[in-house]
Protein backbone atom coordinates (compact mmCIF):
# COMPACT_ATOMS: atom_id res chain seq x y z
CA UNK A 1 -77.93 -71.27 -93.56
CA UNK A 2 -81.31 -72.13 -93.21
CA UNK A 3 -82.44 -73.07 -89.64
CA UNK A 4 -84.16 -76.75 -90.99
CA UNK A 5 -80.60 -77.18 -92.87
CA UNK A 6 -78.68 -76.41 -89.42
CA UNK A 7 -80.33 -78.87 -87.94
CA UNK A 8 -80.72 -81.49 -90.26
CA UNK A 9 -76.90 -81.13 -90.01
CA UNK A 10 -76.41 -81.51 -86.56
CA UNK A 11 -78.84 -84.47 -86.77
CA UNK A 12 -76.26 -85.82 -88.93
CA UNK A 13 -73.14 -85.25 -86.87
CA UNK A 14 -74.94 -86.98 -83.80
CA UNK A 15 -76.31 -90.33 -85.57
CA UNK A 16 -72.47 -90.71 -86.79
CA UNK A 17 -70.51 -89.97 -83.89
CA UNK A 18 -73.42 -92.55 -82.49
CA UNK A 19 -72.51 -95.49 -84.85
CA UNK A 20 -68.77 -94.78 -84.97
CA UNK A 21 -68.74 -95.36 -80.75
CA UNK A 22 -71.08 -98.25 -81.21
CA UNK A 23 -68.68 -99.87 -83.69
CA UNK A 24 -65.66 -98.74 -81.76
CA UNK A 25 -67.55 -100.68 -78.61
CA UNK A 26 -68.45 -103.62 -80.88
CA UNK A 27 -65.01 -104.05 -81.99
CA UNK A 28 -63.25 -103.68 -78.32
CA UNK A 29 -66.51 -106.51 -77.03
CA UNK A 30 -65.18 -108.90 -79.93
CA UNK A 31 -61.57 -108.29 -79.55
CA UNK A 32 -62.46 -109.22 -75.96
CA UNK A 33 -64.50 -112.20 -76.82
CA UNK A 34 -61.23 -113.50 -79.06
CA UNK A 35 -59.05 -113.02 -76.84
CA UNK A 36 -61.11 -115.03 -73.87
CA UNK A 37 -61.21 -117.82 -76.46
CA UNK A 38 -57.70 -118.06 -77.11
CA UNK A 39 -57.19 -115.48 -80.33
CA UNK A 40 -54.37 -117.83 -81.46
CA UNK A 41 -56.74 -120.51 -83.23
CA UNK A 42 -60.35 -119.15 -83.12
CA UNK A 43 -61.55 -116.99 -86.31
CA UNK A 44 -65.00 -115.39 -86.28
CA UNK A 45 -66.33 -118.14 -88.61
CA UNK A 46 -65.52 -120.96 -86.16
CA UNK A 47 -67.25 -118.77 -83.34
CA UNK A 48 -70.30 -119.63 -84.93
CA UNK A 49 -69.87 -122.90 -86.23
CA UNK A 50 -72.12 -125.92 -85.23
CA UNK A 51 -70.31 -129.01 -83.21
CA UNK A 52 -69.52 -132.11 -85.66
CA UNK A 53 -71.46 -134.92 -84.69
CA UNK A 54 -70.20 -138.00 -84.85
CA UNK A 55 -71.68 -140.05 -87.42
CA UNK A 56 -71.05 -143.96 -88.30
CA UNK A 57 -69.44 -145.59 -91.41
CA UNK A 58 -71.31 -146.57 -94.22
CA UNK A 59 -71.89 -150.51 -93.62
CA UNK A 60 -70.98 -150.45 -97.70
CA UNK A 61 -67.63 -149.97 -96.91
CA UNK A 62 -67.53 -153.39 -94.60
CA UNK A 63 -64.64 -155.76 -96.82
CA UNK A 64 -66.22 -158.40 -98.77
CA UNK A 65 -64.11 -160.89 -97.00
CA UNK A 66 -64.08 -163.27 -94.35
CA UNK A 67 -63.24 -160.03 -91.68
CA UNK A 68 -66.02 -158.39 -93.56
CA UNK A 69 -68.64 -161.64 -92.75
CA UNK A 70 -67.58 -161.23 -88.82
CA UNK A 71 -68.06 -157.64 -88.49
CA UNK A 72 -71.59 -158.20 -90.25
CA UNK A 73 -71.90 -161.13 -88.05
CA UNK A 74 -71.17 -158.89 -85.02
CA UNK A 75 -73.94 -155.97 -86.53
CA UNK A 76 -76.49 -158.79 -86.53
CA UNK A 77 -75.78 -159.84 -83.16
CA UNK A 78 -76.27 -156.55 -81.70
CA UNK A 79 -79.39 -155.77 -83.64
CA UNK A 80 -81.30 -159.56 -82.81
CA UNK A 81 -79.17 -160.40 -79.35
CA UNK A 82 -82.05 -162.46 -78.49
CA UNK A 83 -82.43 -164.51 -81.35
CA UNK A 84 -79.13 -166.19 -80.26
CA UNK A 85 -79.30 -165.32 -76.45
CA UNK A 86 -82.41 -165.21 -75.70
CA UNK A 87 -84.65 -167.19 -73.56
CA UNK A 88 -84.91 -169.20 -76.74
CA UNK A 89 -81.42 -168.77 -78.31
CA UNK A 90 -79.73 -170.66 -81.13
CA UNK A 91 -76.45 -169.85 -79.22
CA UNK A 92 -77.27 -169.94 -75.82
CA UNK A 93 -79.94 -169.05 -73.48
CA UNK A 94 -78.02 -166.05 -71.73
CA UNK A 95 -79.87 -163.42 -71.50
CA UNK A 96 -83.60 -161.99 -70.78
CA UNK A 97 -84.75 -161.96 -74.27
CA UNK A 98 -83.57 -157.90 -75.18
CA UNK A 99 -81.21 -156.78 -77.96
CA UNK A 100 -78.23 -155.15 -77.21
CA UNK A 101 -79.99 -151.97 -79.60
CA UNK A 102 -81.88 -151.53 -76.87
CA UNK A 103 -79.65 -149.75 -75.29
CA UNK A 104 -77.15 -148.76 -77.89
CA UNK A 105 -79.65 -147.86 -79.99
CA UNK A 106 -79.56 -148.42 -84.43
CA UNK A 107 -77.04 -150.83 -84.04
CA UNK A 108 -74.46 -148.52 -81.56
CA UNK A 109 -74.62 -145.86 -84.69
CA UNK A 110 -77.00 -143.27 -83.15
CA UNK A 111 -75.39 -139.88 -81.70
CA UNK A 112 -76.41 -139.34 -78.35
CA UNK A 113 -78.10 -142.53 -78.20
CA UNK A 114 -75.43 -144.26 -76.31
CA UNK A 115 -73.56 -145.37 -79.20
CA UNK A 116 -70.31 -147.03 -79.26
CA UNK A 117 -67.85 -144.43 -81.58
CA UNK A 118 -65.22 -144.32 -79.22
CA UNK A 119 -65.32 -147.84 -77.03
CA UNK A 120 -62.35 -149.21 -80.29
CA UNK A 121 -60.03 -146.33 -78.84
CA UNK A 122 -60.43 -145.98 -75.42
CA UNK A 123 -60.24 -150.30 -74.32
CA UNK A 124 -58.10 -151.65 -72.54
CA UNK A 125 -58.80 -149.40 -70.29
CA UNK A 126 -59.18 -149.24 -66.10
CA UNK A 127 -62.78 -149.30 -65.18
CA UNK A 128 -63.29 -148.24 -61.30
CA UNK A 129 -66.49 -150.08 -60.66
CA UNK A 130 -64.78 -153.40 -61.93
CA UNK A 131 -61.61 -152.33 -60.10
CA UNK A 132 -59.42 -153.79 -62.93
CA UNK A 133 -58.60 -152.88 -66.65
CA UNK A 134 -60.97 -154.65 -68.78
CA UNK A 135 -61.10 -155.55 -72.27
CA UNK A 136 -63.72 -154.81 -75.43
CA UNK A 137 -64.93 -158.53 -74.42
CA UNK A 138 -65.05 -157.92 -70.70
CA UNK A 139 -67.36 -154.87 -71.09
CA UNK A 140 -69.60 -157.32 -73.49
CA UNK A 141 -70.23 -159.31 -70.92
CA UNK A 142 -70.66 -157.13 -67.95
CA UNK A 143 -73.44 -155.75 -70.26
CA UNK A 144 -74.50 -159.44 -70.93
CA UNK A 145 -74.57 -159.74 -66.63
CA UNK A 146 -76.73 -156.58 -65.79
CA UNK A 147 -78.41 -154.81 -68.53
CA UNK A 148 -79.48 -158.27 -70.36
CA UNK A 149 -79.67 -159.29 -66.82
CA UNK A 150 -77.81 -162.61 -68.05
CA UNK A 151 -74.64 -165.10 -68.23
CA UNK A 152 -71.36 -164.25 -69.94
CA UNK A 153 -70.57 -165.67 -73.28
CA UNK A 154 -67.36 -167.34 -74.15
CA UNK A 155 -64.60 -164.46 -74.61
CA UNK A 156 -63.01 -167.12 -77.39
CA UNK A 157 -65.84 -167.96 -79.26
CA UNK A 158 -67.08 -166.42 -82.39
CA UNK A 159 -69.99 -164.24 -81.48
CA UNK A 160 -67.68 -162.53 -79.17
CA UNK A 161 -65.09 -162.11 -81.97
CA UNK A 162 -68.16 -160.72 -84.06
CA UNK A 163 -68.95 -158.21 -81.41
CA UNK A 164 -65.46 -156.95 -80.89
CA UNK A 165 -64.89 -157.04 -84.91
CA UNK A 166 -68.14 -155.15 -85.34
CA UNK A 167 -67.25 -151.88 -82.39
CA UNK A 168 -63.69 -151.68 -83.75
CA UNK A 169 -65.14 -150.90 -86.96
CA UNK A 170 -67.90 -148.57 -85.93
CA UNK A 171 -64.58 -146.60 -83.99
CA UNK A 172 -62.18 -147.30 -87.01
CA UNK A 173 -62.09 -143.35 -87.42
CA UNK A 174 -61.89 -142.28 -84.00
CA UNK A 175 -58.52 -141.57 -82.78
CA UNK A 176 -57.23 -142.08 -79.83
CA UNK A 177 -57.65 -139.36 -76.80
CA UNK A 178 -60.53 -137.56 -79.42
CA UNK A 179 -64.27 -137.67 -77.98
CA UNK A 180 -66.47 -136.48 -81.12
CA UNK A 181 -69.25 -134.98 -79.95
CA UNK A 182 -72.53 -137.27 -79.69
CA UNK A 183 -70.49 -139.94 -78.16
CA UNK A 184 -68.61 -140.60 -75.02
CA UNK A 185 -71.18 -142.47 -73.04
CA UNK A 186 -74.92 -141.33 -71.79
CA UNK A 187 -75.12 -137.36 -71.25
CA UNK A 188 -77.20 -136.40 -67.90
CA UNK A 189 -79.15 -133.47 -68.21
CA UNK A 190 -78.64 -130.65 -66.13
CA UNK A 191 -79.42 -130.75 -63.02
CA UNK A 192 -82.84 -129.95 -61.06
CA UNK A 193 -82.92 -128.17 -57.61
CA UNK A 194 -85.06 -131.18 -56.10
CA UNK A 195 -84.79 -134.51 -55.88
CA UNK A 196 -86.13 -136.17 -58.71
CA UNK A 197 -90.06 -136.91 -58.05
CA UNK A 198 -91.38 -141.14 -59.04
CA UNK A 199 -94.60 -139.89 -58.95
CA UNK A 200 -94.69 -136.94 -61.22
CA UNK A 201 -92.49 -139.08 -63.60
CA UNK A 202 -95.58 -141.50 -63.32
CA UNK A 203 -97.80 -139.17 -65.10
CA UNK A 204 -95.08 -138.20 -67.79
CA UNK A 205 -94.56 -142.10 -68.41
CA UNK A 206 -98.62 -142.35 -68.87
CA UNK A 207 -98.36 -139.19 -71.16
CA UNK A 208 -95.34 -140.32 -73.45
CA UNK A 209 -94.09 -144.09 -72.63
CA UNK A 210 -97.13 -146.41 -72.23
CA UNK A 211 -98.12 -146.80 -75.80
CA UNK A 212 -94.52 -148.51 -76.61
CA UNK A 213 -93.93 -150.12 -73.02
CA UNK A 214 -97.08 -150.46 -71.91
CA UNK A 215 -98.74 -149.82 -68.57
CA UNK A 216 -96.72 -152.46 -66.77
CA UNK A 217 -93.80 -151.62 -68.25
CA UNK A 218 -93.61 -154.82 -70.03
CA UNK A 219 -92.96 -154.18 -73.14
CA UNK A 220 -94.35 -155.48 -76.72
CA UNK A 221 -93.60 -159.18 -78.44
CA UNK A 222 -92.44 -159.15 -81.54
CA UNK A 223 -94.71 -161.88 -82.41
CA UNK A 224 -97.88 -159.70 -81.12
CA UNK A 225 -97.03 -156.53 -82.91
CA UNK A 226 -96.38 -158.20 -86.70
CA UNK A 227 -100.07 -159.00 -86.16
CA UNK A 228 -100.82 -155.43 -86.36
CA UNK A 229 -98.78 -153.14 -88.56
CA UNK A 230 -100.14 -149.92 -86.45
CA UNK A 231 -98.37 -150.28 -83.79
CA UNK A 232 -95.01 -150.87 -86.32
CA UNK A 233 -93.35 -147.47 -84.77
CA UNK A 234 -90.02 -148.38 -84.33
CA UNK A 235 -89.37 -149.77 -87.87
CA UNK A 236 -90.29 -153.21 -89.40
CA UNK A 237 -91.01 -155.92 -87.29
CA UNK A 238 -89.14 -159.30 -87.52
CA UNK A 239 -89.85 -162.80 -85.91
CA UNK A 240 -85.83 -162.67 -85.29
CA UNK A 241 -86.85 -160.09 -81.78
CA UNK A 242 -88.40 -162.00 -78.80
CA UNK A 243 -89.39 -158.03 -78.10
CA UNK A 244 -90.33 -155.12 -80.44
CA UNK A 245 -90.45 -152.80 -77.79
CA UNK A 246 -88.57 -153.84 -74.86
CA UNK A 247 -89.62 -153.93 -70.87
CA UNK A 248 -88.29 -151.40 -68.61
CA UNK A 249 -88.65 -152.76 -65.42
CA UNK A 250 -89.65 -156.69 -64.25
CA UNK A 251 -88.07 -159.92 -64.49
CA UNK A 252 -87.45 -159.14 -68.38
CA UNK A 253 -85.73 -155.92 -68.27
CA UNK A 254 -82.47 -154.03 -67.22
CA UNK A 255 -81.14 -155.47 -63.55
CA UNK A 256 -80.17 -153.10 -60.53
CA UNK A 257 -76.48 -153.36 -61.42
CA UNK A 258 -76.98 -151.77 -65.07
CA UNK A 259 -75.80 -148.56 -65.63
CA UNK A 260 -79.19 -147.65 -66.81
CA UNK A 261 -80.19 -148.31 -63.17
CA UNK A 262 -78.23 -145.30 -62.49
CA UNK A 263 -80.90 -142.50 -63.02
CA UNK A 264 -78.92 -140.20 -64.20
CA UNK A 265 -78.02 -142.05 -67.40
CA UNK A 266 -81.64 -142.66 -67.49
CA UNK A 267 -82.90 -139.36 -67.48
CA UNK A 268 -80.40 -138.48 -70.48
CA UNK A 269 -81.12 -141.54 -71.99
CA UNK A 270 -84.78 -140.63 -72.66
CA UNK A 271 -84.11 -136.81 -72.96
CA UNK A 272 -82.20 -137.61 -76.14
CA UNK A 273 -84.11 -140.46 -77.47
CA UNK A 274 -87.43 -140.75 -76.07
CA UNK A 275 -90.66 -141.18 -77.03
CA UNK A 276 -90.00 -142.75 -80.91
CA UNK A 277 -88.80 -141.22 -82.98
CA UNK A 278 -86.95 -138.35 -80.91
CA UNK A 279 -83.71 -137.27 -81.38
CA UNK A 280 -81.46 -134.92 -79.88
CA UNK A 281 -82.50 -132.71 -82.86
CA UNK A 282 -86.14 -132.66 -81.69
CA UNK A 283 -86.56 -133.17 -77.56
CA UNK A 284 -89.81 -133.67 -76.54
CA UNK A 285 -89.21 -133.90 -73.00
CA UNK A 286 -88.13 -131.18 -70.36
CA UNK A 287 -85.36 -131.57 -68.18
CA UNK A 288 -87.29 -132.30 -65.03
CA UNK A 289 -89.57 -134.42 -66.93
CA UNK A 290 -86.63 -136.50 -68.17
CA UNK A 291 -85.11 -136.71 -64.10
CA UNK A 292 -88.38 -137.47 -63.29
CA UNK A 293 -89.60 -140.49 -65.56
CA UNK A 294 -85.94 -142.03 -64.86
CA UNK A 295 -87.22 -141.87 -61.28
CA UNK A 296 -89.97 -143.62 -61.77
CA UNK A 297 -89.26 -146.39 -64.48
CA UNK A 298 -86.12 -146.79 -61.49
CA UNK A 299 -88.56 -147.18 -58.64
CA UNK A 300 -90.12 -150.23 -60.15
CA UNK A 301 -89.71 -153.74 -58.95
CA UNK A 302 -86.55 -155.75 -61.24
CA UNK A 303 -83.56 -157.95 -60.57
CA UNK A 304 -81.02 -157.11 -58.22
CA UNK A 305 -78.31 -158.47 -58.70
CA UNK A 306 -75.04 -158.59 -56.34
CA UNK A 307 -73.60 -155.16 -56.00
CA UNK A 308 -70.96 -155.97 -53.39
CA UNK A 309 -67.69 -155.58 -55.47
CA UNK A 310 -68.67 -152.45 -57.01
CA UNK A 311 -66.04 -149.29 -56.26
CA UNK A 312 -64.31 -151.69 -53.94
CA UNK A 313 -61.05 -150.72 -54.94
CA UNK A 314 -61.46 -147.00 -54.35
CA UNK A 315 -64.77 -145.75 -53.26
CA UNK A 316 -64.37 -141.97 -53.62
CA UNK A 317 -65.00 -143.35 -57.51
CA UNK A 318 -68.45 -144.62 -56.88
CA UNK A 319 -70.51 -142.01 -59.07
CA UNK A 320 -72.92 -140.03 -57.13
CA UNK A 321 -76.10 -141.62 -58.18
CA UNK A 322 -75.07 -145.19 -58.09
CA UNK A 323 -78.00 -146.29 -56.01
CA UNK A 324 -76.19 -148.58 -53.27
CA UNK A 325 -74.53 -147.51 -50.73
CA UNK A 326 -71.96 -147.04 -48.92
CA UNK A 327 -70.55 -143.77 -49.70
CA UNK A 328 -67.38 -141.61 -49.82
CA UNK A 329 -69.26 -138.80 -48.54
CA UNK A 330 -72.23 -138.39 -45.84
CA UNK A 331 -75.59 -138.10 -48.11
CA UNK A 332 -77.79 -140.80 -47.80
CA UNK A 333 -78.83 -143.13 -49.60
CA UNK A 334 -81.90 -142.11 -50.76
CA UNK A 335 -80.28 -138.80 -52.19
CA UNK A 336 -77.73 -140.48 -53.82
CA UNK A 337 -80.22 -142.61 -55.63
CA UNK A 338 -82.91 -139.73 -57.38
CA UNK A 339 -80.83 -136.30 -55.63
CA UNK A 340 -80.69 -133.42 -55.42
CA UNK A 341 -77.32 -133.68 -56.97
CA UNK A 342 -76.29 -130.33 -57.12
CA UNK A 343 -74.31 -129.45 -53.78
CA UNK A 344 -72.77 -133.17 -53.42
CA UNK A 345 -68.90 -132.66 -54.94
CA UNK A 346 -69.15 -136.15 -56.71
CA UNK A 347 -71.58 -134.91 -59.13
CA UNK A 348 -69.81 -131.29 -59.30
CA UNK A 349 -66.92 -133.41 -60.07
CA UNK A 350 -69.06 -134.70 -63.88
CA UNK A 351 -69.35 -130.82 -64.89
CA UNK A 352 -72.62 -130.63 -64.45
């Protein structure tokens, strides 16, 4: 044999033996992998499939019928709150003048944007900041106390039956126990390894959040912004909104009580969601830059409202960036308000 041949041979022999060990050690690695994730219900093709996101029904399925007219109802009320709550309500004057979208934004519908999906399946249920089980209605109107920094509506009148005929719709799907993913309440980021800084979230608020909310954080009117169709960036303007873009700190905007107050649901808040039009799909913001913005929009002046029956009951439950003290634990104040979170067990305690 040919010395070029011998050696093209034993060329051979050693890139096989080569890929037969590498598959060998592929195969063991996945077996491994399989097993770690329980090899009873996971198949390769759900290893690499994406999460489900929660998504809302189609409003054409809504019944034609009288039900049907309330849940609609109940949609309009929570897309134009202040056209019947606001400062200038047909309802009532109960509230500062923003929509309950604001918060829950595209009606409650959007994933990750602090939707309602699951609030049909999980109410009654015992809230530890209230101290008591609460109903759909009660949690209406403890957002109609501190994020719309108002008076609660009549639990027996109609808007309220609108409301609660409207989320136990959107959650009509959801069973019982099941979280799909987008929903389950405001997502924090994960944590920083500082406290989170009000001035550097100044200059990310000039960079991304003044052209919506303005400089003083006030907000737009509705009635000032169908005067120019430019600055139309959060859909079509209607003379139904006392605000197109909402305030996020003053006399006008979220109280101290709110949960957005928290800065934590803050930070996620805008991580998922802010500036127009992001999405989870598309963040524009960085972690820290998200901690730090919420620290600054949260350092402004705004209501405070009274915070003194709040974790009563049981104050190990206080979450660790509710902004009032007193505490379970031995961090102060000031920690427990912008951090660092990441030695206290409280937060530990959220998975983060």
């Amino acid at each position: 044999m040919r010395p070029l041949t011998v050696a093209f041979a034993i060329a051979i022999i050693a890139i096989t033996a080569f890929l037969f060990q590498a598959f060998i050690g592929s195969s063991s690695s996945q077996q491994l992998f399989i097993e770690e994730h329980d090899s009873l219900s996971v198949t390769p093709a759900t290893l690499f499939t994406p999460e489900k996101v929660w998504m809302a029904p189609d409003t054409n399925t809504i019944p034609q019928d009288e039900h049907g007219k309330l849940i609609l109802y109940g949609r309009t009320l929570m897309m134009h709150t202040s056209k019947y709550f606001g400062p200038y309500g047909t309802v009532s004057q109960s509230t500062n003048g923003l929509n309950c979208q604001n918060c829950h934004l595209d009606a409650a519908t959007r994933p990750y944007g602090n939707n309602l999906a699951v609030t049909a399946s999980t109410y009654p249920k015992f809230l530890p900041r209230a101290g008591k089980v609460l109903t759909i209605a009660d949690k209406i109107n403890e957002c109609f106390l501190r994020s719309l920094n108002g008076t609660a509506i009549d639990t027996t009148g109609r808007e309220m039956q609108a409301y609660v005929a409207y989320i136990n719709w959107l959650g009509k799907d959801v069973k019982k126990g099941h979280v799909p993913a987008g929903t389950g309440g405001i997502k924090p980021p994960p944590f920083i390894y500082r406290a989170a800084d009000p001035e550097r979230g100044r200059l990310v608020y000039e960079q991304y959040c003044t052209r919506c909310h303005g400089p003083e954080g006030n907000g737009m009117l509705a009635v000032d912004v169908l005067k120019d169709a430019t600055k139309q960036q959060g859909g079509t303007a209607t003379a139904e909104d006392l605000y197109y873009y909402p305030p996020v700190w003053g006399n006008q905007s979220y109280n101290g009580v709110a949960t957005l107050y928290r800065v934590s649901k803050l930070a996620g808040f805008v991580k998922n969601n802010m500036p127009y039009p992001v999405s989870y799909l598309n963040p524009v913001l960085t972690d820290e830059q998200a901690w730090d913005v919420a620290a600054y929009v949260n350092s402004r002046e705004r209501p405070i409202k009274d915070f003194s029956n709040d974790y009563v009951t049981d104050l190990s439950k206080k979450p660790y960036d509710f902004p009032f003290a007193p505490y379970a634990d031995s961090f102060p104040e000031a920690q427990h308000k912008f951090g660092p979170y990441i030695q206290m067990a409280s937060a530990k305690k959220k998975g983060h």
